[in-house]
Protein backbone atom coordinates (compact mmCIF):
# COMPACT_ATOMS: atom_id res chain seq x y z
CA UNK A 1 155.92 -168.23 -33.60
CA UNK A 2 153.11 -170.54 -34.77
CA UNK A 3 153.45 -173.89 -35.47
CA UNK A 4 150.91 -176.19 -37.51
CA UNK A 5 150.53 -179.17 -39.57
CA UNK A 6 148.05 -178.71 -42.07
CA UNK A 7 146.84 -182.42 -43.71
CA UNK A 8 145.95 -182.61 -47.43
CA UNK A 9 143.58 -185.14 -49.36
CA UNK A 10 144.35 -184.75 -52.67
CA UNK A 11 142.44 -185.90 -56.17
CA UNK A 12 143.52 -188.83 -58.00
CA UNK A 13 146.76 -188.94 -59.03
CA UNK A 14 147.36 -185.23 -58.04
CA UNK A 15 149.94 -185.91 -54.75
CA UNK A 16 153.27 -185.76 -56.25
CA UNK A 17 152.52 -182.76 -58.39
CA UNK A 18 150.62 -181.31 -55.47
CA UNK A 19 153.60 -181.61 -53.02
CA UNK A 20 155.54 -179.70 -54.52
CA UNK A 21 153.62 -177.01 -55.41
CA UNK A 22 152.99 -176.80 -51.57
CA UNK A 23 156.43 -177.03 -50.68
CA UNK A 24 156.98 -173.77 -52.25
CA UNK A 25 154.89 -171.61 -50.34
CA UNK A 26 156.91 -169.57 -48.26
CA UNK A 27 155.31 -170.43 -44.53
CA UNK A 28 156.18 -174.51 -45.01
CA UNK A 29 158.65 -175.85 -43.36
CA UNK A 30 158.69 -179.51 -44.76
CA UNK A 31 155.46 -181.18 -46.63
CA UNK A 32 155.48 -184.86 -47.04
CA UNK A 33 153.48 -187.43 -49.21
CA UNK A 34 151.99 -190.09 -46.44
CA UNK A 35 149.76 -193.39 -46.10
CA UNK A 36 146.51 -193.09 -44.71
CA UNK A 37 143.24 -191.18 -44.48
CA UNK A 38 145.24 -188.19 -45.66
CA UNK A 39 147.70 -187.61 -49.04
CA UNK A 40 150.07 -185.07 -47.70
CA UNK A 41 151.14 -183.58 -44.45
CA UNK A 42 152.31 -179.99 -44.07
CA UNK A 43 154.44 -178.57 -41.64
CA UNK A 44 153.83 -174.56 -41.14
CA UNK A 45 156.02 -172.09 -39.16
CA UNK A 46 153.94 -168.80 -38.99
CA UNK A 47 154.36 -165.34 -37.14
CA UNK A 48 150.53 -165.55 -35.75
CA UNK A 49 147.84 -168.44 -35.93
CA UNK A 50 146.38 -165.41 -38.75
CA UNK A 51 149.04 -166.36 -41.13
CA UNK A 52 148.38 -170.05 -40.91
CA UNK A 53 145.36 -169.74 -41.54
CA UNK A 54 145.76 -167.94 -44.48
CA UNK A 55 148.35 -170.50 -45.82
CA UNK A 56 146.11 -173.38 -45.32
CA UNK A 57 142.91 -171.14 -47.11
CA UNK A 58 144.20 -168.69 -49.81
CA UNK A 59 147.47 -171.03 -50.34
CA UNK A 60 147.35 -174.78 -50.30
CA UNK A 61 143.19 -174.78 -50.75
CA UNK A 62 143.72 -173.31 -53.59
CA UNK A 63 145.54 -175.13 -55.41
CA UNK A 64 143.93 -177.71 -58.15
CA UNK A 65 143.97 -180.94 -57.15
CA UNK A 66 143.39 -180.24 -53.34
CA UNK A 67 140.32 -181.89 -52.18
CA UNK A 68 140.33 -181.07 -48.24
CA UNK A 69 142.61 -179.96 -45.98
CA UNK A 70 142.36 -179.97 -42.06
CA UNK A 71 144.53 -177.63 -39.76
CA UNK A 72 146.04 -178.96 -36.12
CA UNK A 73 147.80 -176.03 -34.73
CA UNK A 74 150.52 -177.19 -32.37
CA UNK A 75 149.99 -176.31 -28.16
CA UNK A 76 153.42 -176.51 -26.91
């Protein structure tokens, strides 16, 4: 198992709609809307670090409103 927190920057105005769009892709565990350099941070639980990267490409990337995204995947 693979786990990853993916953080989002989001356009203006766009974080509350975009949150929950996110939290319906299958691979998230929890997605929150947070303070700071970043709008939203994911939390991904993924057979292989393949399928997080697809989440955080094909699925939350492309999504309107989604400026940026960054992936940490998690060493322990």
């Amino acid at each position: 198992m693979v786990h990853a927190f993916i953080v989002v920057k989001s356009a203006a105005g766009e974080s509350e709609r975009l949150v929950e769009s996110i939290r319906d892709v299958s691979a998230v565990a929890e997605a929150h809307i947070v303070a700071g350099a970043w709008d939203i941070i994911v939390e991904v639980d993924a057979g292989e670090v393949y399928d997080v990267l697809k989440v955080a490409s094909s699925e939350i990337q492309g999504l309107q409103g989604v400026n940026d995204t960054k992936t940490y995947i998690t060493m322990d």
